[in-house]
Protein backbone atom coordinates (compact mmCIF):
# COMPACT_ATOMS: atom_id res chain seq x y z
CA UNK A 1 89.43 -22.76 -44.43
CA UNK A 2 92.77 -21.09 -44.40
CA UNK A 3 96.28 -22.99 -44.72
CA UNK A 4 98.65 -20.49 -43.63
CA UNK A 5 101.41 -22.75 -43.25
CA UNK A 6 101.01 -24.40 -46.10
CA UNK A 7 100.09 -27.70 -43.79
CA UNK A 8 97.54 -29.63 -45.51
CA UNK A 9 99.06 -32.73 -47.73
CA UNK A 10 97.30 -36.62 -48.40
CA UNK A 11 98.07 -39.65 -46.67
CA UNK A 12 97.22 -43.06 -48.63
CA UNK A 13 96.87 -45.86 -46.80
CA UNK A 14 95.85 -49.18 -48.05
CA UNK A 15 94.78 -47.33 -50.85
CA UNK A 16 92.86 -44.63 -50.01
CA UNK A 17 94.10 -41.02 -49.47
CA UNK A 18 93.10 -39.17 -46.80
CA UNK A 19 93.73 -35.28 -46.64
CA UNK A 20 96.07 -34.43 -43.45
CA UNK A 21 97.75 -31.19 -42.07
CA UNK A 22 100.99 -32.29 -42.01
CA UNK A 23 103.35 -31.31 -38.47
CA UNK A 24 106.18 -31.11 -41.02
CA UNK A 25 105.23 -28.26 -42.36
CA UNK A 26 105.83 -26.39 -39.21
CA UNK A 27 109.60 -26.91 -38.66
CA UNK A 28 109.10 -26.01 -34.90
CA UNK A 29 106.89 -28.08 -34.24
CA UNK A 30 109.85 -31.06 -33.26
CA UNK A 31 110.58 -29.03 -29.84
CA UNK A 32 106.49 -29.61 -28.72
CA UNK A 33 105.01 -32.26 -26.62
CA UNK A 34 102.72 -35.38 -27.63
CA UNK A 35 99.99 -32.99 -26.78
CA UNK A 36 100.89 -29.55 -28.05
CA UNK A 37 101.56 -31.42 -31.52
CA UNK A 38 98.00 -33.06 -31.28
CA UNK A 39 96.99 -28.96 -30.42
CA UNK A 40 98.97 -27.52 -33.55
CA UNK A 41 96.90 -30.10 -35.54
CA UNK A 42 93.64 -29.05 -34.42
CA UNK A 43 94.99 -25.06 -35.05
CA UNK A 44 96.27 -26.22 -38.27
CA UNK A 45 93.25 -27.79 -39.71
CA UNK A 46 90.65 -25.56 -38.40
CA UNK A 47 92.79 -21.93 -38.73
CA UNK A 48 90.12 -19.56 -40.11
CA UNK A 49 90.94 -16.20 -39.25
CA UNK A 50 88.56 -15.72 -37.40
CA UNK A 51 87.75 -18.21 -34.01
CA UNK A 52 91.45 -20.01 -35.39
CA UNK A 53 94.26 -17.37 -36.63
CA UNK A 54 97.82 -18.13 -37.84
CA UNK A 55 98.56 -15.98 -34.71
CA UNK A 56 97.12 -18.92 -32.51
CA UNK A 57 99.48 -21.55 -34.46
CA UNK A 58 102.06 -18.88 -34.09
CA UNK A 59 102.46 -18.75 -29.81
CA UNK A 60 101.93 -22.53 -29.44
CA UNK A 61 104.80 -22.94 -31.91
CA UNK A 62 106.89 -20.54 -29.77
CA UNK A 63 105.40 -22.04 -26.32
CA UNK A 64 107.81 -21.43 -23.52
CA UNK A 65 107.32 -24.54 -21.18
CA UNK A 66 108.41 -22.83 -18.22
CA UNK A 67 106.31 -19.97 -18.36
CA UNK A 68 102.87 -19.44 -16.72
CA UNK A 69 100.15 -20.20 -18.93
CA UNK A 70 98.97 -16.66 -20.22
CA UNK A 71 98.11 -17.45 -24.13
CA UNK A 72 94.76 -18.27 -25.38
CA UNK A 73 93.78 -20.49 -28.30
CA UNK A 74 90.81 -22.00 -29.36
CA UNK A 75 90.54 -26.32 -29.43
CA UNK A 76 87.80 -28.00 -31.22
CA UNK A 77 87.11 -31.00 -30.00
CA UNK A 78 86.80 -34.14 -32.53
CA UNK A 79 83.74 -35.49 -30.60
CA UNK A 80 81.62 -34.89 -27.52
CA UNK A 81 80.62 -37.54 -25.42
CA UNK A 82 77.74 -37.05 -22.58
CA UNK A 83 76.34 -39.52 -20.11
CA UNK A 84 72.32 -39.63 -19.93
CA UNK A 85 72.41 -36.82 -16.69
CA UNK A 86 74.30 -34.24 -18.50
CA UNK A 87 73.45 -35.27 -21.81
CA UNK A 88 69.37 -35.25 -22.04
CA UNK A 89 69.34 -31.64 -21.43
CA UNK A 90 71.50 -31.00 -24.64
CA UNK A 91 68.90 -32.84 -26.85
CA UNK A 92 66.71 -31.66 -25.26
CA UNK A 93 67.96 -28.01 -26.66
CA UNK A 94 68.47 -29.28 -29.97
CA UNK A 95 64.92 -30.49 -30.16
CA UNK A 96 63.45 -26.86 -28.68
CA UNK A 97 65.70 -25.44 -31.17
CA UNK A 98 64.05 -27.47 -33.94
CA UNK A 99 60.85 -26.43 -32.55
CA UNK A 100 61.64 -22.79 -32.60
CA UNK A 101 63.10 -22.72 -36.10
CA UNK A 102 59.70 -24.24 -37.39
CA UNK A 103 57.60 -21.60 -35.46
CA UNK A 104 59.75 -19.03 -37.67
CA UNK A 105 59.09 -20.92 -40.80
CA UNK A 106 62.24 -22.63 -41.45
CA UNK A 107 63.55 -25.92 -42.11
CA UNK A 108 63.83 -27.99 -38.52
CA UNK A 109 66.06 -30.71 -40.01
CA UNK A 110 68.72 -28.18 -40.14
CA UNK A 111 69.78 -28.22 -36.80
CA UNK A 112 71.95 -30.63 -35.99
CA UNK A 113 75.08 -30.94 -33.74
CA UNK A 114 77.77 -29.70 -35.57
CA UNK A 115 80.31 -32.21 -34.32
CA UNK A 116 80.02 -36.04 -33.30
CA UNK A 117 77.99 -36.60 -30.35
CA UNK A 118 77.83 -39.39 -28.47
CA UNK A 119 75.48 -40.48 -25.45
CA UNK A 120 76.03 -43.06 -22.99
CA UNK A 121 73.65 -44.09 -20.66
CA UNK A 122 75.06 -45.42 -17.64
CA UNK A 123 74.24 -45.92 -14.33
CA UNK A 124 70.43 -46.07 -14.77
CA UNK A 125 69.86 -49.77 -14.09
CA UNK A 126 68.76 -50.69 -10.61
CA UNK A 127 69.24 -53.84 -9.51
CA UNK A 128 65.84 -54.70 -8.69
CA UNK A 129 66.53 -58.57 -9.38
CA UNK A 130 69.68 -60.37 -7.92
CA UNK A 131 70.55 -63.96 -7.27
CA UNK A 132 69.90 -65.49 -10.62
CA UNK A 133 71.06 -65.49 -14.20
CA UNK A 134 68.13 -63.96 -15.15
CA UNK A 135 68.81 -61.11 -13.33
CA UNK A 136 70.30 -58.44 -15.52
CA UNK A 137 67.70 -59.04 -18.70
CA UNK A 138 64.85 -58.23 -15.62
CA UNK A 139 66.49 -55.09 -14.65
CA UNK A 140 67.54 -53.57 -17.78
CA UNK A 141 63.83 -54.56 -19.04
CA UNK A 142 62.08 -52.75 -15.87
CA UNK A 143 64.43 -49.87 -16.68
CA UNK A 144 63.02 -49.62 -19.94
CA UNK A 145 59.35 -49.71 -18.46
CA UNK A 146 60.33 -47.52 -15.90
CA UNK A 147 61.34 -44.80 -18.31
CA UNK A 148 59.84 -45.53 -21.46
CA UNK A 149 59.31 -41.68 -22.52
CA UNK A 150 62.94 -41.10 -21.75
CA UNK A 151 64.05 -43.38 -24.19
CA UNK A 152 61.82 -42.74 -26.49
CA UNK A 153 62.75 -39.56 -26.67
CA UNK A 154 66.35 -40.26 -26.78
CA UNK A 155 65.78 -42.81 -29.69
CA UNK A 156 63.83 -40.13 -31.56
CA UNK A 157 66.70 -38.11 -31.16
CA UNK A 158 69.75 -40.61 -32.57
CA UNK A 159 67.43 -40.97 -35.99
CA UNK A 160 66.29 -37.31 -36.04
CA UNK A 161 69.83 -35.55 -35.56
CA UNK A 162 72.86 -36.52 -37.67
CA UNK A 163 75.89 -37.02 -35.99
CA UNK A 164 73.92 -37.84 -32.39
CA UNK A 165 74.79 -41.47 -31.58
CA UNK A 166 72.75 -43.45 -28.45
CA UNK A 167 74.75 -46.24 -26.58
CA UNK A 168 71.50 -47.77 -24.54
CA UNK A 169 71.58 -48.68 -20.46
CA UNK A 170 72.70 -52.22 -19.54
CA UNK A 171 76.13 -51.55 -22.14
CA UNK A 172 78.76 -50.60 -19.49
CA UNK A 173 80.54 -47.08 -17.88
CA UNK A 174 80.56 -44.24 -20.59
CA UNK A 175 84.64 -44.68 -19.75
CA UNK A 176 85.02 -47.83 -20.67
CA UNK A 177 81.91 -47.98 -23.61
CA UNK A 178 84.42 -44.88 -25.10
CA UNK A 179 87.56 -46.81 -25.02
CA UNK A 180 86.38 -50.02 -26.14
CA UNK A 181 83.75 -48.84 -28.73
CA UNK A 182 83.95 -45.32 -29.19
CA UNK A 183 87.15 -43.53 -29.55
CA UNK A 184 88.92 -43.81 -32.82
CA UNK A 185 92.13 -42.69 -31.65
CA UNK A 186 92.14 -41.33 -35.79
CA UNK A 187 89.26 -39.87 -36.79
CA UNK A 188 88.01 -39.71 -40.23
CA UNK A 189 84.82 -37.55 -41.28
CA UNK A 190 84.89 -35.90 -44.63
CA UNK A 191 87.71 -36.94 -46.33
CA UNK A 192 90.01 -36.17 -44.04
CA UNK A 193 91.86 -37.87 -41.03
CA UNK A 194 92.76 -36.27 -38.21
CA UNK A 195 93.85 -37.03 -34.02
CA UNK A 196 90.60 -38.29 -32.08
CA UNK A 197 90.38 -35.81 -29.25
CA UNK A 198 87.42 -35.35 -27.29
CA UNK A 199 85.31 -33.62 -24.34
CA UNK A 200 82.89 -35.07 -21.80
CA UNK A 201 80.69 -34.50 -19.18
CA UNK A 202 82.60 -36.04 -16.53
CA UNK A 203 85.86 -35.32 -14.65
CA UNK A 204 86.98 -39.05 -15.42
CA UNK A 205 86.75 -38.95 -18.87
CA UNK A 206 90.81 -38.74 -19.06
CA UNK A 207 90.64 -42.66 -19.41
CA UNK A 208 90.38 -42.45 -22.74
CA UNK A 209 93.75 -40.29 -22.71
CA UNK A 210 95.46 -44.13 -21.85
CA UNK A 211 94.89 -44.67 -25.69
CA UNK A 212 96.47 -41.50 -26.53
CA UNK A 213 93.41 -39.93 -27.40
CA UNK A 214 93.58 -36.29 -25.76
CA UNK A 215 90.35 -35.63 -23.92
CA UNK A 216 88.97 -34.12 -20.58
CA UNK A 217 85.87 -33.27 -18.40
CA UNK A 218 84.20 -30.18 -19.26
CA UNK A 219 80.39 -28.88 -18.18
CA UNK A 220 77.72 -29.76 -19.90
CA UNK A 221 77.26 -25.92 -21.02
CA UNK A 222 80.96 -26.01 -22.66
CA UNK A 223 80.02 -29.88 -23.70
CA UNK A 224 76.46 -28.15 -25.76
CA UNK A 225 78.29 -25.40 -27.30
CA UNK A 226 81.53 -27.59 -28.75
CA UNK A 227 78.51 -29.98 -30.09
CA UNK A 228 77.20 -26.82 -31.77
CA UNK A 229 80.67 -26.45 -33.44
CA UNK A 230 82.15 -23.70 -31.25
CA UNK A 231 85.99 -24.31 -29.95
CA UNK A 232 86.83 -24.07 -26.31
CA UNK A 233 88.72 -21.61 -25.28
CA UNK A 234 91.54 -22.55 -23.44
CA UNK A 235 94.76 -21.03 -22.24
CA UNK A 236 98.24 -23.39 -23.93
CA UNK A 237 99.23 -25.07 -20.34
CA UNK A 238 101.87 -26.40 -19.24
CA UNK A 239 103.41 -30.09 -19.54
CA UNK A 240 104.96 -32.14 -16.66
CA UNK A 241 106.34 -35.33 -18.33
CA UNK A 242 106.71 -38.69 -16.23
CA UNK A 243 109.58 -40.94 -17.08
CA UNK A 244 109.09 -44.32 -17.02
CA UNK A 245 111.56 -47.10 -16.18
CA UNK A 246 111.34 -50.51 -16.16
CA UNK A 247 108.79 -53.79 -15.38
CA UNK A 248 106.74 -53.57 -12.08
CA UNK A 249 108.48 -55.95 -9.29
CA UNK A 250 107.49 -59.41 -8.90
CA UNK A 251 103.99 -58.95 -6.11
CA UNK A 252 103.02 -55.73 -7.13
CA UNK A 253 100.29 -54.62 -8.64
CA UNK A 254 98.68 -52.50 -11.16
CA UNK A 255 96.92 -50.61 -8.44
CA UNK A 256 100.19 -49.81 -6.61
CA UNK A 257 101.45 -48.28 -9.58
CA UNK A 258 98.28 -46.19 -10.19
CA UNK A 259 98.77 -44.99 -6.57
CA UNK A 260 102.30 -44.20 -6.39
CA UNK A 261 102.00 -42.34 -9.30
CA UNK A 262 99.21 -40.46 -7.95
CA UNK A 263 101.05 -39.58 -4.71
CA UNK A 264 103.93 -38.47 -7.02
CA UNK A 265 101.66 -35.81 -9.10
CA UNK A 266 99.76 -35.11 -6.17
CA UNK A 267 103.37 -33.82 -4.60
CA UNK A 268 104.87 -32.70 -7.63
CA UNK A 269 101.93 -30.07 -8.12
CA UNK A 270 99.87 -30.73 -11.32
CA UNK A 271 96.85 -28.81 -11.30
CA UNK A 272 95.18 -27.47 -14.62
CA UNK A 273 98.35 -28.99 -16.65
CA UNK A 274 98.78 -31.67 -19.14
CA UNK A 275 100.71 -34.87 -17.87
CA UNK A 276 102.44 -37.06 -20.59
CA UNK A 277 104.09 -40.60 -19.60
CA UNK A 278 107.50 -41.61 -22.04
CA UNK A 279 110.44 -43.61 -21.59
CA UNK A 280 111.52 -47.07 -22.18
CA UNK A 281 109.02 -48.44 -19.70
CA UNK A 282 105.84 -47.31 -21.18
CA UNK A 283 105.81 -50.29 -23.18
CA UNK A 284 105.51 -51.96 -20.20
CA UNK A 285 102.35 -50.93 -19.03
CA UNK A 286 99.45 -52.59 -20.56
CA UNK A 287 96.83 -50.81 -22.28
CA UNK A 288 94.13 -51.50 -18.61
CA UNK A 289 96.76 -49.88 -16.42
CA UNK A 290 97.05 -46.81 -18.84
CA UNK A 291 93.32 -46.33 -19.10
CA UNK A 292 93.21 -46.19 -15.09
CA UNK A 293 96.18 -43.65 -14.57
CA UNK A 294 94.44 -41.61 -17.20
CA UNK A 295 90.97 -42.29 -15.18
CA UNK A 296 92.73 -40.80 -11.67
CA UNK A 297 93.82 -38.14 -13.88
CA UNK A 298 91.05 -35.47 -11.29
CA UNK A 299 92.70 -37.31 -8.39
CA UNK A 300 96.04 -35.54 -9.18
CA UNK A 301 94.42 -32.32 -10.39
CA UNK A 302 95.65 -32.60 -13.94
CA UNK A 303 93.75 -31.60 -17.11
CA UNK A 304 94.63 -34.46 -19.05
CA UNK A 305 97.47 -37.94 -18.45
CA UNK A 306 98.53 -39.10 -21.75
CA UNK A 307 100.26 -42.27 -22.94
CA UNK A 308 101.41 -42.30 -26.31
CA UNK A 309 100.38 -44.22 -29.54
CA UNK A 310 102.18 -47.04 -29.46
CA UNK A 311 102.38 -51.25 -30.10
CA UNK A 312 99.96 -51.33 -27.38
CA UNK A 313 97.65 -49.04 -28.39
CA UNK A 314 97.33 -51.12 -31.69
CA UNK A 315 96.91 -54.34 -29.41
CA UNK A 316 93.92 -53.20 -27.89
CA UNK A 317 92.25 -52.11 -30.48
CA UNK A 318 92.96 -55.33 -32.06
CA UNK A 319 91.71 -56.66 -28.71
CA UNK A 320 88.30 -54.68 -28.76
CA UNK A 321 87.68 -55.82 -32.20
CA UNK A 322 88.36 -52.46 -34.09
CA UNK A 323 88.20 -52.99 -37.86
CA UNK A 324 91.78 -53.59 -39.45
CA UNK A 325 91.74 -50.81 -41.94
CA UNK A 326 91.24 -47.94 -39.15
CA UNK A 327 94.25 -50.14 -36.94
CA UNK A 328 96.20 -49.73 -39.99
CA UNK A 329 95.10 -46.04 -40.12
CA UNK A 330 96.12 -45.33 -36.85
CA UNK A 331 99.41 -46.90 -37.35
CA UNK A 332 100.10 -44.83 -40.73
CA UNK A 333 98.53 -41.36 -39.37
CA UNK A 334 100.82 -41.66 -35.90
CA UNK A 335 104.21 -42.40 -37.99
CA UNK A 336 103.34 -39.58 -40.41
CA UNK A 337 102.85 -37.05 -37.77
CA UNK A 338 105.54 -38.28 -34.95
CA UNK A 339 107.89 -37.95 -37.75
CA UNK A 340 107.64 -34.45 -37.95
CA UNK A 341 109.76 -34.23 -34.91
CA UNK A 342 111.22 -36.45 -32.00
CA UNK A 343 110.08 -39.71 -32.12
CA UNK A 344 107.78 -40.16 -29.21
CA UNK A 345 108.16 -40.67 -26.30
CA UNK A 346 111.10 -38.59 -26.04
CA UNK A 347 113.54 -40.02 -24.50
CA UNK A 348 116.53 -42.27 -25.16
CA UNK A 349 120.09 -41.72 -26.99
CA UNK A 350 120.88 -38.68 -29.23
CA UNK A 351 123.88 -39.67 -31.21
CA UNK A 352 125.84 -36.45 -32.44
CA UNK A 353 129.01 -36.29 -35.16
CA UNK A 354 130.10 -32.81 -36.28
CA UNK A 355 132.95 -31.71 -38.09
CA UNK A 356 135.48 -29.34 -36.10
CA UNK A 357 133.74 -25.92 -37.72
CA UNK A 358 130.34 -27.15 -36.37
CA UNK A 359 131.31 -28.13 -32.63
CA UNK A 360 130.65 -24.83 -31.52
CA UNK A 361 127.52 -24.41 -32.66
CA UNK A 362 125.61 -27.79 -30.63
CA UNK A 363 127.30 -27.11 -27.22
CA UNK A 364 124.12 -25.16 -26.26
CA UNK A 365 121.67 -28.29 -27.85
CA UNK A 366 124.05 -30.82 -26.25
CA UNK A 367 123.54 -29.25 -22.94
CA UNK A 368 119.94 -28.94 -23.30
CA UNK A 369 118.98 -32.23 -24.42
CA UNK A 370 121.48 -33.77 -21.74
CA UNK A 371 119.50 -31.18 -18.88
CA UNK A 372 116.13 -32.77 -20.35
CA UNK A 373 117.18 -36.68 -19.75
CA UNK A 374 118.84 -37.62 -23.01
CA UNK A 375 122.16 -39.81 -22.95
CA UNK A 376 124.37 -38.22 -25.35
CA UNK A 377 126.57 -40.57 -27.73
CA UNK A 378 128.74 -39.03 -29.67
CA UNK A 379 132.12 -39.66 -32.25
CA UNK A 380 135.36 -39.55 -30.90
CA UNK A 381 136.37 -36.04 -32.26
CA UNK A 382 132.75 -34.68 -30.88
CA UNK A 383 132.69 -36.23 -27.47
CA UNK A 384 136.36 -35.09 -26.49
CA UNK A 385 134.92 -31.74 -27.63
CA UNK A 386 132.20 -31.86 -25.58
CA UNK A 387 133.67 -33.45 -22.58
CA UNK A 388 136.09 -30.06 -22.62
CA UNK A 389 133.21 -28.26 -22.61
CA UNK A 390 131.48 -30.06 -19.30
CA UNK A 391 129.21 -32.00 -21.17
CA UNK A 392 129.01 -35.48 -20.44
CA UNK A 393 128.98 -37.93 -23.32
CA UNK A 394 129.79 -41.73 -24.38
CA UNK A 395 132.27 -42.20 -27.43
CA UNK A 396 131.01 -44.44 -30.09
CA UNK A 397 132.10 -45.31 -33.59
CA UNK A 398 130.10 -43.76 -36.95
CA UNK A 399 132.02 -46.30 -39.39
CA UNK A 400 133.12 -49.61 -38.62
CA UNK A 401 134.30 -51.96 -41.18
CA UNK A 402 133.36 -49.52 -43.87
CA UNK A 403 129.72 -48.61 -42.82
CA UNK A 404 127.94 -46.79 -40.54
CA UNK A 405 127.86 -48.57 -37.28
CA UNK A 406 125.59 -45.91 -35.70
CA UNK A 407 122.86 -47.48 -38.03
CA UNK A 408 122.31 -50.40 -36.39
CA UNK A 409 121.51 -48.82 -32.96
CA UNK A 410 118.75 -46.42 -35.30
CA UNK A 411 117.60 -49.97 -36.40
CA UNK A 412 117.42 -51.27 -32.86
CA UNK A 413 115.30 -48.43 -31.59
CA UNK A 414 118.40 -47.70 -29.56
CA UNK A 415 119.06 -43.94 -30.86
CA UNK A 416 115.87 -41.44 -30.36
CA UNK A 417 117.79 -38.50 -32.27
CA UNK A 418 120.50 -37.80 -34.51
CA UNK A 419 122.90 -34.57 -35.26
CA UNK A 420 125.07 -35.24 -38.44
CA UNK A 421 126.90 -33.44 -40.23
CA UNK A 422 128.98 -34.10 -43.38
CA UNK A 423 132.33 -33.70 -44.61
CA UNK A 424 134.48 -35.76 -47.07
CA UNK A 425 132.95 -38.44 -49.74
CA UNK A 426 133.06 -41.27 -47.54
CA UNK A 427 131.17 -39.11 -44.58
CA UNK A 428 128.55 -37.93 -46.86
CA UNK A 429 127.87 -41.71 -47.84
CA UNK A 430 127.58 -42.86 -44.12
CA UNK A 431 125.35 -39.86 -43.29
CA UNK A 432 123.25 -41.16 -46.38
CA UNK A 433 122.33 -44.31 -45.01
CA UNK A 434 122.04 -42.74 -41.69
CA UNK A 435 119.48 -40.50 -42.88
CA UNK A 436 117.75 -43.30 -45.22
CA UNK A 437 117.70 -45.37 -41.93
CA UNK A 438 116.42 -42.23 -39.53
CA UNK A 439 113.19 -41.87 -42.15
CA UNK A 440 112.67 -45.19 -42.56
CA UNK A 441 112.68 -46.16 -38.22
CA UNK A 442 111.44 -42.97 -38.25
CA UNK A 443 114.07 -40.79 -36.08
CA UNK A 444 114.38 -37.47 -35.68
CA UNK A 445 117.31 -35.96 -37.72
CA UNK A 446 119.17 -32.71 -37.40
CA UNK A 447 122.10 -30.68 -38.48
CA UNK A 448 123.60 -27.62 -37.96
CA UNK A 449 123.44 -24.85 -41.22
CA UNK A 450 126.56 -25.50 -42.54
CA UNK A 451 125.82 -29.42 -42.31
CA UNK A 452 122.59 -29.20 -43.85
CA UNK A 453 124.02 -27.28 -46.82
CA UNK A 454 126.77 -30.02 -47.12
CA UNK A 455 123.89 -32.60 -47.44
CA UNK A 456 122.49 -31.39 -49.94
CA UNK A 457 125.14 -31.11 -52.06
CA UNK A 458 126.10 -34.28 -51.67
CA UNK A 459 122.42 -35.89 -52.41
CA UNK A 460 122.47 -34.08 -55.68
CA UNK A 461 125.79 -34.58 -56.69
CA UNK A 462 125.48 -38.59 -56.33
CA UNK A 463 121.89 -38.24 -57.90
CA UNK A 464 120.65 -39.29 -54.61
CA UNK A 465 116.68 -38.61 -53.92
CA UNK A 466 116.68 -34.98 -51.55
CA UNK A 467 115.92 -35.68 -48.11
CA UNK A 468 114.76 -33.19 -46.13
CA UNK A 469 117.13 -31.75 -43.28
CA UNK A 470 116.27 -29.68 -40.20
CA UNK A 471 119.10 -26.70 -37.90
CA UNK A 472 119.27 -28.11 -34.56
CA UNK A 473 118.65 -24.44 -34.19
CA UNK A 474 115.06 -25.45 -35.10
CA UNK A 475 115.36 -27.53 -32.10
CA UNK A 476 116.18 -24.68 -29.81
CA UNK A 477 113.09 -22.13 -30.85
């Protein structure tokens, strides 16, 4: 395993340290989507040299969302989940396989899928019986008589192979057995914790993207050979993000909003990309109505319709009756890694104070994070500068009665972003607790060069602890 970027760190949480590849570590990462980031994790943690090179981590780093897909890297997939039509045939390789390496002499036990595999069977039970209460027992059981060598076969298979799981018929959809059971939204397999992602073999297996796990349909060929431990190949694609605003009207419902926002992505032209839903109205849309936009996710043509971790994530895996310890680990991982760059979703305030020799140098981030949605907020001296310059911007006030009054909207959730620099001993003090405050409601901070240098020196001369500052050039790779 390589670490080119120097990535991999520990994460403790409720006492026990997982190992991590830290986002952080690659400054550019901020700029990237909930999705690339969740890609630049998998490239980080699996870069070796060979199938994953620090050239791979290199172009999605330097992605150019507006360019046609044309770069290749190569994904590997947390887990692999197959329903019984699709997935038979795979163990059914795996146990020819096993039969061919003890023809040669070798040791059969050694093949085994190389990454979690996970079987559903769905759809099998016939509803031979109706009417009554004893209805479902009767059909699952004359399922079971009706293919007895089937299962058989399949149970031989979840105690023969490691990693090969068996969810049995009569459970539910492999869609909804995967959200409620299966996905971990963080996994954790040798020591180390890292974003659940996923492929299956079926188109609707983006409903599992409503709990921000990143998954898709894929054959069952491609679904075989990422159990056998080799990445998909896959070209970086493009992003269309979908701002939400807020609550549904009073006598609508959730299957209104499903279909509008299918018509929407069915106009707007989605095919092959990622889709990823932020704004201040996510958090209205329950965890059910995220899992079924992600489940229409083929009806639009997209690869993948992604919600982010959030409150409500946590909810429903409190919901589903998820052990507290991985909630907690979900909660810990996600703040960890969204902290390595905007908070997500990206949207919201960016509140900007500069001193006069800095101005120049954020008129070109000012104007790009006001073209991508952002309200700009800025001190007086900033926002008449870049009101001159066509930029449009609300005046607030950094200090009021002696503190930092921009700290309470970072408190409030109010302020997504913040460019600070310092200047003067009482400005370094209120960009102190603005930065404490940033880290701790974990905010994306940034400053301009000359800023950043000024920070410094002004942590270490008041014996401060050094907090780590990023160029809102970093912003603009």
């Amino acid at each position: 395993m390589s670490d080119t970027f120097g990535a991999r760190g520990t994460l403790s949480v409720a006492g026990v340290d997982y190992q991590i590849f830290r986002l952080s570590a690659v400054p550019a990462a901020a700029r990237l989507p909930f999705t690339h980031k969740v890609l630049l994790e998998n490239l980080l943690r699996t870069e070796d040299g060979l199938n994953v090179t620090a050239e791979q981590i290199r172009l999605l780093v330097e992605w150019d969302p507006s360019a046609e897909p044309e770069d290749e890297i190569a994904f590997t997939p947390a887990r692999v989940l197959m329903q019984d039509f699709t997935g038979v045939p795979c163990v059914v390789d795996l146990a020819t396989m096993r039969e061919a390496v003890l023809a040669l002499g070798g040791d059969p036990s050694r093949i085994n899928p190389l990454a979690p595999a996970e079987l559903v069977i769905d759809h099998s039970v016939v509803a031979d019986f109706f009417g009554s209460e004893k209805a479902f027992g009767l059909n699952v059981d004359l399922e079971y008589e009706r293919n007895f060598e089937r299962y058989q076969f399949l149970r031989w298979g979840q105690t023969a192979f490691r990693e090969f799981k068996v969810v049995p018929p009569g459970t539910g959809i492999v869609h909804q057995v995967n959200i409620e059971n299966l996905a971990r939204v963080v996994m954790v397999r040798n020591g180390f914790a890292y974003p659940d992602t996923c492929v299956g073999t079926d188109s609707h297996t983006t409903m599992v993207n409503g709990l921000g796990v990143l998954g898709w349909g894929v054959g069952g060929i491609e679904a075989e050979a990422a159990m056998l431990g080799q990445p998909v190949s896959m070209l970086i694609p493009r992003v269309v993000g979908f701002k939400l605003t807020g609550d549904l009207p009073a006598g609508t419902t959730a299957t209104d909003l499903v279909l509008t926002i299918t018509q929407l992505l069915r106009q707007h032209g989605v095919v092959g990309k990622f889709v990823e839903f932020y704004g201040e109205g996510v958090g209205a849309v329950p965890l059910a109505n995220r899992a079924t936009i992600g489940n229409m996710s083929p009806e639009y043509g997209s690869t993948a319709a992604i919600f982010p971790i959030d409150e409500e994530t946590l909810k429903y895996l409190r919901l589903t009756g998820r052990e507290e310890s991985q909630i907690e680990l979900v909660e810990a991982y996600a703040k960890a890694q969204s902290g390595a760059g905007v908070k997500l979703p990206v949207s919201g305030k960016v509140f900007i104070s500069v001193k006069d020799s800095d101005k120049k140098h954020i008129v070109s981030a000012a104007k790009r994070l006001y073209d991508q949605g952002f309200e700009l907020v800025a001190t007086r001296g900033t926002a008449t500068y870049l009101l001159e310059k066509g930029i449009p911007v609300q005046v607030v006030n950094k200090v009021l009665e002696g503190r930092p009054h921009i700290v309470d909207a970072i408190k409030n959730n109010e302020i997504c972003m913040v460019i600070n620099t310092t200047l003067g001993a009482q400005a370094v003090e209120d960009s102190f607790s603005i930065r404490r405050n940033t880290l701790i409601n974990n905010v994306a901070y940034y400053t301009t060069a000359s800023g950043a240098r000024a920070a410094v020196d002004g942590i270490i001369a008041t014996s401060q602890s050094k907090l780590e500052v990023k160029s809102i050039q970093e912003y603009l790779k």
